[in-house]
N, C-alpha and C. Protein backbone atom coordinates (compact mmCIF):
# COMPACT_ATOMS: atom_id res chain seq x y z
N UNK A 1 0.82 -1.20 0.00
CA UNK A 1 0.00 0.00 0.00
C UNK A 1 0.87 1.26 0.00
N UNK A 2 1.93 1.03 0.60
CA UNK A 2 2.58 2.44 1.33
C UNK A 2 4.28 1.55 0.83
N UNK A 3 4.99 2.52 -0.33
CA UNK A 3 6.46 2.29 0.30
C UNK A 3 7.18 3.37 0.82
N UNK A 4 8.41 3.24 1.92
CA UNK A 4 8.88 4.53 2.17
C UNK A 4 10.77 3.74 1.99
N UNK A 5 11.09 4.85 1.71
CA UNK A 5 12.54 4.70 0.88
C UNK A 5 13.40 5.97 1.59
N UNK A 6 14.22 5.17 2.35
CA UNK A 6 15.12 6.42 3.00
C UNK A 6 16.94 6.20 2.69
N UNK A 7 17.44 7.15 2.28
CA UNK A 7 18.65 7.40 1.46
C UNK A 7 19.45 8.68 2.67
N UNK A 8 20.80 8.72 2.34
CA UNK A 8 21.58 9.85 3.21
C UNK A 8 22.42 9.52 4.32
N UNK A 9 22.24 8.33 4.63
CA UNK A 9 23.48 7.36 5.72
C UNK A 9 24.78 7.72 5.22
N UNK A 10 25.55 7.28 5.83
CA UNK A 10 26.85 7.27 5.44
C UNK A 10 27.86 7.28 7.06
N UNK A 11 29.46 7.10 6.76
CA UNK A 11 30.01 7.28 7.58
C UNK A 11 30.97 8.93 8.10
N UNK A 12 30.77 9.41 8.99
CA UNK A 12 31.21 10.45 9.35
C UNK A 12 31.79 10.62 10.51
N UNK A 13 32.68 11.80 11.27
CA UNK A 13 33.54 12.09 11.68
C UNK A 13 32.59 13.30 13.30
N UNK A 14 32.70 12.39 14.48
CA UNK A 14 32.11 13.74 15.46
C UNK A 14 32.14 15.18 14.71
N UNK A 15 30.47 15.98 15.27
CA UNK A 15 30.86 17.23 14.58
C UNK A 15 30.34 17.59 13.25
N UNK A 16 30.15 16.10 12.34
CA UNK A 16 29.81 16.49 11.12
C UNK A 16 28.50 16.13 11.02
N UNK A 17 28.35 16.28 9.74
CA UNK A 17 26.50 16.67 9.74
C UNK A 17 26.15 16.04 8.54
N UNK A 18 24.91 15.49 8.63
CA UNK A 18 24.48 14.08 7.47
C UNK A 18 23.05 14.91 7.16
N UNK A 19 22.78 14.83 6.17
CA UNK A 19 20.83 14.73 6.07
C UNK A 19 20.42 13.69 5.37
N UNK A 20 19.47 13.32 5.96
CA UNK A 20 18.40 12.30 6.02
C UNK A 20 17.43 12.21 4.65
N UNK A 21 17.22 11.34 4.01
CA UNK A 21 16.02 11.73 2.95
C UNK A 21 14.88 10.48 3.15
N UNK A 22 13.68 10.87 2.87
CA UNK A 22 12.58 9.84 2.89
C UNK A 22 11.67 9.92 1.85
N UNK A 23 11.33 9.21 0.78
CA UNK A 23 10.45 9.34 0.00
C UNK A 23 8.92 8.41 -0.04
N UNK A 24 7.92 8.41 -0.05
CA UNK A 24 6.96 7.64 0.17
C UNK A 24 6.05 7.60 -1.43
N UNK A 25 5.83 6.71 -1.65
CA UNK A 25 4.99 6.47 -2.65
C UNK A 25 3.68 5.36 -2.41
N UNK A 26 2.94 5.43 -3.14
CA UNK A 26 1.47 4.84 -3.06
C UNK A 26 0.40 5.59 -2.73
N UNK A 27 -0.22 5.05 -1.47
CA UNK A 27 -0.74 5.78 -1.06
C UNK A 27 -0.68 6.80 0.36
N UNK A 28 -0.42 7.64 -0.19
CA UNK A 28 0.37 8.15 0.65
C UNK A 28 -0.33 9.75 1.52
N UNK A 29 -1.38 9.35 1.89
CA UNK A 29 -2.57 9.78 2.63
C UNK A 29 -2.88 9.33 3.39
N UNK A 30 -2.00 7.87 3.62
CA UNK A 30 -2.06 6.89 4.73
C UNK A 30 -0.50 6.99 5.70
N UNK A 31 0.39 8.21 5.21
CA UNK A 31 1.51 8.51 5.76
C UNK A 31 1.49 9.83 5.68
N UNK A 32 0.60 10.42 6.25
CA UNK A 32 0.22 11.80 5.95
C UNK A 32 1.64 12.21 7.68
N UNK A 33 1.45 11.42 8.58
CA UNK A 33 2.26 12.23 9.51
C UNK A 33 3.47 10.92 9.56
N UNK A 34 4.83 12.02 9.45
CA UNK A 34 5.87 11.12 9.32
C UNK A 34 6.80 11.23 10.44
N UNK A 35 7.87 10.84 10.59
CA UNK A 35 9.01 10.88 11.59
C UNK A 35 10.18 9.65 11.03
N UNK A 36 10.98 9.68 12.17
CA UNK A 36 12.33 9.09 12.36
C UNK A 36 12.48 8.19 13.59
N UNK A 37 12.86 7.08 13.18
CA UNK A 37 13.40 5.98 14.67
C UNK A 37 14.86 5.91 13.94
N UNK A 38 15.55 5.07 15.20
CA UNK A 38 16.45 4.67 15.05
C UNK A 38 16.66 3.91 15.72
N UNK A 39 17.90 2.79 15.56
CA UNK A 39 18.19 1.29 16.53
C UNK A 39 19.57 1.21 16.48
N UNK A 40 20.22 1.54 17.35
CA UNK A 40 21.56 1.17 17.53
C UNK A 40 21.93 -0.30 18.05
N UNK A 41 23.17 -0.59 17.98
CA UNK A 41 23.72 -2.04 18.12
C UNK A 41 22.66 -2.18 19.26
N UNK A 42 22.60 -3.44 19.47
CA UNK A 42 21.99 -4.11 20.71
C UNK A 42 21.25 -3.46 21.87
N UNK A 43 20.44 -2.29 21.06
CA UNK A 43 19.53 -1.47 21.57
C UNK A 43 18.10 -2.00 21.02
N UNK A 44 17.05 -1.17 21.70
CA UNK A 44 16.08 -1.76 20.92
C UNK A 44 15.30 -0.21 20.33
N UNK A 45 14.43 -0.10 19.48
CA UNK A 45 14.32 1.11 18.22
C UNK A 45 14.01 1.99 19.36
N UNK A 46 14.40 3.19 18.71
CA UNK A 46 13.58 4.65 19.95
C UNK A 46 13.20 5.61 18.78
N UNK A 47 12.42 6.22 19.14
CA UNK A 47 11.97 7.26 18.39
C UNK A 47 12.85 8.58 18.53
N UNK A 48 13.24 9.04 17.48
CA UNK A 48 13.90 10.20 17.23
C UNK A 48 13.09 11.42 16.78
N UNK A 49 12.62 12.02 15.89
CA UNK A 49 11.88 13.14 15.29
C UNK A 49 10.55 12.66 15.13
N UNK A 50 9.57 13.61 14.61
CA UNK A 50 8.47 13.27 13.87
C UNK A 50 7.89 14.60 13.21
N UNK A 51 6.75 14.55 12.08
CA UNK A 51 5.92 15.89 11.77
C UNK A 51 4.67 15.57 11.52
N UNK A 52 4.18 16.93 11.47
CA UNK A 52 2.66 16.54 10.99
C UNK A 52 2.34 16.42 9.41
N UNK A 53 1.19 16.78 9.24
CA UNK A 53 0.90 16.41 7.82
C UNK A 53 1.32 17.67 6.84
N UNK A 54 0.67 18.89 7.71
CA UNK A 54 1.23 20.09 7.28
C UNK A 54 2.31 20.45 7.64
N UNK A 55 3.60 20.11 8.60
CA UNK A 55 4.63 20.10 8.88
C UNK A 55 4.71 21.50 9.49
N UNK A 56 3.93 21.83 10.46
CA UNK A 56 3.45 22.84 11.56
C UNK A 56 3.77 22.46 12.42
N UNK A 57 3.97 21.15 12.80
CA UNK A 57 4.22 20.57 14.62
C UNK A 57 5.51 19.64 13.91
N UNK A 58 6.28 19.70 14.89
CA UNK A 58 7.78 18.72 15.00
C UNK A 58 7.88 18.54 16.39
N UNK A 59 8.42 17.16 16.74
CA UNK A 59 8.79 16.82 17.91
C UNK A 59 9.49 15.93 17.44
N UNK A 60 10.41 15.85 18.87
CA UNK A 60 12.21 15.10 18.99
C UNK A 60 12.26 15.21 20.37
N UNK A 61 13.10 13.43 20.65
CA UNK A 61 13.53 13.16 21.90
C UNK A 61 14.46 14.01 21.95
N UNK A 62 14.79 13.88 23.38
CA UNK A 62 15.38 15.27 24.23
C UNK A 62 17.10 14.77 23.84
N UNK A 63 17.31 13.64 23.34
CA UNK A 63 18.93 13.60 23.19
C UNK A 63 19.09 14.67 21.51
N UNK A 64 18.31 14.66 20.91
CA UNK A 64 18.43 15.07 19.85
C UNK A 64 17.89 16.85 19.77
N UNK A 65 17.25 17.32 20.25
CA UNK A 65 16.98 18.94 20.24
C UNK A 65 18.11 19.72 20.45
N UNK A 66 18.31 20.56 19.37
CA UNK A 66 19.04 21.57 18.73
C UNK A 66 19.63 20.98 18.17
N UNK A 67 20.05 19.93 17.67
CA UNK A 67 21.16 18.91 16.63
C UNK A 67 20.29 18.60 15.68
N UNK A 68 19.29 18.07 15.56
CA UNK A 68 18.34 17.47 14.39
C UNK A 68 16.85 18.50 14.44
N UNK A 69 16.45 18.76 12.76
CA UNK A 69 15.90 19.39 12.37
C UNK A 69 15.15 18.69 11.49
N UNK A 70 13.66 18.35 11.74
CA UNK A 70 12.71 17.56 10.65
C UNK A 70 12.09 18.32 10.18
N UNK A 71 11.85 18.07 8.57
CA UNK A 71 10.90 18.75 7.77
C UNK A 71 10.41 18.10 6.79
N UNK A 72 9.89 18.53 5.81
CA UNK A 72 8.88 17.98 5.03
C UNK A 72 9.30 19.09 3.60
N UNK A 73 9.13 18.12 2.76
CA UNK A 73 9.25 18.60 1.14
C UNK A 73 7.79 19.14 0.82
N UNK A 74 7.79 20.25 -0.10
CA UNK A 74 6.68 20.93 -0.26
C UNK A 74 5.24 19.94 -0.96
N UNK A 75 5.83 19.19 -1.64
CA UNK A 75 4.63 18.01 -2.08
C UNK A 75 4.26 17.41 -0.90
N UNK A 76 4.39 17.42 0.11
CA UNK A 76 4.19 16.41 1.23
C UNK A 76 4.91 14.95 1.05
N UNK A 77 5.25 14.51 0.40
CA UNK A 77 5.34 12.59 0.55
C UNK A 77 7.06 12.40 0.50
N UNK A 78 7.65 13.71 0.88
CA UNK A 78 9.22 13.42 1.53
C UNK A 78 9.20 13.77 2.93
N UNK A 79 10.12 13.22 3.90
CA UNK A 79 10.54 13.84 4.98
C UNK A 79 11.76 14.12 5.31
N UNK A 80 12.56 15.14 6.01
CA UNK A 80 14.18 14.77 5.91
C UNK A 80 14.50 14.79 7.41
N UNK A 81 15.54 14.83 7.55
CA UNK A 81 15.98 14.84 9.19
C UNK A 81 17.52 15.28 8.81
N UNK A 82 18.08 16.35 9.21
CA UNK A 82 19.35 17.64 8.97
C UNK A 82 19.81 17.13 9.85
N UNK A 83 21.10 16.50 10.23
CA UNK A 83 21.61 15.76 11.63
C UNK A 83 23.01 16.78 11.76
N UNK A 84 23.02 17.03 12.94
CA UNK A 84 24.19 18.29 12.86
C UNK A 84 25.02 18.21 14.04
N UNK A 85 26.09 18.45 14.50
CA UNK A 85 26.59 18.12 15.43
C UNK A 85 26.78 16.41 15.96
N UNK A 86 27.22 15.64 15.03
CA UNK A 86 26.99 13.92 15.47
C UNK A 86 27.76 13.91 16.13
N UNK A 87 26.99 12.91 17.22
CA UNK A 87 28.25 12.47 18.64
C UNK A 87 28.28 10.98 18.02
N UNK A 88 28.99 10.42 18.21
CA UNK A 88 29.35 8.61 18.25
C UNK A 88 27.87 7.72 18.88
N UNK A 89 27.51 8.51 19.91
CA UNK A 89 25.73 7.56 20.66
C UNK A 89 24.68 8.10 19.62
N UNK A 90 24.80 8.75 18.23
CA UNK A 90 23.74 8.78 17.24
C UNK A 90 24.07 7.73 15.78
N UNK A 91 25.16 6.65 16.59
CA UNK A 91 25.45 5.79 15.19
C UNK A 91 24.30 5.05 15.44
N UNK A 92 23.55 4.62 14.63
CA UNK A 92 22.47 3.62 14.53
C UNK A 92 21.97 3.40 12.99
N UNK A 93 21.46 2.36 13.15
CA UNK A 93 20.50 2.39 11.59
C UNK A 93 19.25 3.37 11.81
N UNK A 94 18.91 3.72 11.15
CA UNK A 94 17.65 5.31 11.40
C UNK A 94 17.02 4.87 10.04
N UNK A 95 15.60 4.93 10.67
CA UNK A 95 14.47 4.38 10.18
C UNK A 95 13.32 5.57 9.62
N UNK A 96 12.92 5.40 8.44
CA UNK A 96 11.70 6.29 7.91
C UNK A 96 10.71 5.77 8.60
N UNK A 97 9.39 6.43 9.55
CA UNK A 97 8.33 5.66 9.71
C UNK A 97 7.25 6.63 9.12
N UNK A 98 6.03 6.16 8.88
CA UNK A 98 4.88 6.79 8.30
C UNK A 98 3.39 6.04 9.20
N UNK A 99 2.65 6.81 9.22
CA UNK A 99 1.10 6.81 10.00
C UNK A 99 0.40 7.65 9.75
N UNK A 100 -0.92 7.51 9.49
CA UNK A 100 -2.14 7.92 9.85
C UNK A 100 -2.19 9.15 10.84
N UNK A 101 -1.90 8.86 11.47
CA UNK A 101 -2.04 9.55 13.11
C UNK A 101 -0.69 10.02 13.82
N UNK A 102 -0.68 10.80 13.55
CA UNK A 102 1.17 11.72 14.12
C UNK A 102 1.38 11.23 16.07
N UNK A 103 0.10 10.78 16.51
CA UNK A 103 0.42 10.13 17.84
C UNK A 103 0.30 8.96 17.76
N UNK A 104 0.34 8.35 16.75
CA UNK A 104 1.15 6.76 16.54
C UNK A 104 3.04 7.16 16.75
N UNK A 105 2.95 7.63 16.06
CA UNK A 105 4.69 7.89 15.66
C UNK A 105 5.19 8.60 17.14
N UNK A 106 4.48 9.20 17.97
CA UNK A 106 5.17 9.67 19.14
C UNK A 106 5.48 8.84 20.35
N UNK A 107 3.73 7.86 20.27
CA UNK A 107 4.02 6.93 21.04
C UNK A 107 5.48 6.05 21.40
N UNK A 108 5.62 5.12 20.19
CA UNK A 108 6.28 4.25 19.83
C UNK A 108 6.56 3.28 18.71
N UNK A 109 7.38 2.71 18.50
CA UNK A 109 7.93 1.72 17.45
C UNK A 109 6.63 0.77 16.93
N UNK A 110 6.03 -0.07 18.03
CA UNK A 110 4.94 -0.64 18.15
C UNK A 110 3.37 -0.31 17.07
N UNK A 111 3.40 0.92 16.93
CA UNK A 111 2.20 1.33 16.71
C UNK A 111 2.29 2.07 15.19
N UNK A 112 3.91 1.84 14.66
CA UNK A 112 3.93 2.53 13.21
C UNK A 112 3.19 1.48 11.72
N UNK A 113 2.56 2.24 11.36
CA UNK A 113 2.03 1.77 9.99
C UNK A 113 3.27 1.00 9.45
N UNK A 114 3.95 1.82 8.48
CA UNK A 114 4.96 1.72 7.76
C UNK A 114 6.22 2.06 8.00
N UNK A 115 7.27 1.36 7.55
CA UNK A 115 8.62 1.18 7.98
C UNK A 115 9.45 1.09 6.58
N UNK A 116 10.32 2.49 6.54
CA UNK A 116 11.61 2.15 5.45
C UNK A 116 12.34 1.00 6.14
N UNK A 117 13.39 0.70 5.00
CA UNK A 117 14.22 -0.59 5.42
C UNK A 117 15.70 -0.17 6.39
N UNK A 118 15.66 0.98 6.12
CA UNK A 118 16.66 1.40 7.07
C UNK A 118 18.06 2.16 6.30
N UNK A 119 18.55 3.46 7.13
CA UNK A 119 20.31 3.78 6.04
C UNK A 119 20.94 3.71 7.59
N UNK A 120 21.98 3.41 7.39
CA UNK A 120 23.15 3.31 8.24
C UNK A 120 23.66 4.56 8.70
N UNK A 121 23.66 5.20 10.03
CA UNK A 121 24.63 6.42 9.79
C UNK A 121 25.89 5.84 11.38
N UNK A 122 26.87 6.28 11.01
CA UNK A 122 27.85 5.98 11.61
C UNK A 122 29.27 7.09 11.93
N UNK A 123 29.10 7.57 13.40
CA UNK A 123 29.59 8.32 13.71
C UNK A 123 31.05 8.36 14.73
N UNK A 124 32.20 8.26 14.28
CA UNK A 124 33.10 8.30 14.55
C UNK A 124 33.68 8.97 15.41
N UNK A 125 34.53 8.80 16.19
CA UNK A 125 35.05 9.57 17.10
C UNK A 125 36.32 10.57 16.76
């Protein structure tokens, strides 16, 4: 019904700064409110960013405020996440999620519609 396709991983150096890309295709009125997880080694997923449909409301866990910046492409059916300042505890695989309901995505991992397959970002010391 819903694919979401996230691109912009890579490996980098404390300090440096990655952005995030997410693209969604189908139907995509069913991912009207989007966000960001992520899962580091032998962690289990946490939620990082999220937006609304109109990309008026953003919220981010408290390790990430003032470093990461979510937004939304003017068509609606991209999302990005501007990662700035990387410490080494933001290496994880980081996940596109998409929902219905922008308090699915705040809740938790549990309750997301749709799931990109994941980009790698990896932050060096």
């Amino acid at each position: 019904q819903v694919q979401l396709v996230e691109s912009g991983g890579g490996l980098v150096q404390a300090g440096d700064s990655l952005r995030l890309s997410c693209a969604a295709s189908g139907r995509t009125f069913a991912v009207s409110a989007m966000g960001w997880f992520r899962q580091a080694p032998g962690k289990e997923r946490e939620f990082v960013a999220a937006i609304s449909m109109s990309g008026g409301s953003t919220y981010y866990t408290d390790s990430v405020k003032g470093r990461f910046t979510v937004d939304r492409a003017n068509a609606k059916n991209s999302v990005f996440l501007q990662m700035n300042s990387l410490k080494p505890e933001d290496t994880a695989v980081y996940y596109c999620a998409g929902d219905p309901n922008l308090s699915d995505i705040t809740r938790g991992p549990k309750y997301i519609d749709y799931w990109g397959k994941g980009t790698l970002v990896t932050v060096s010391s």
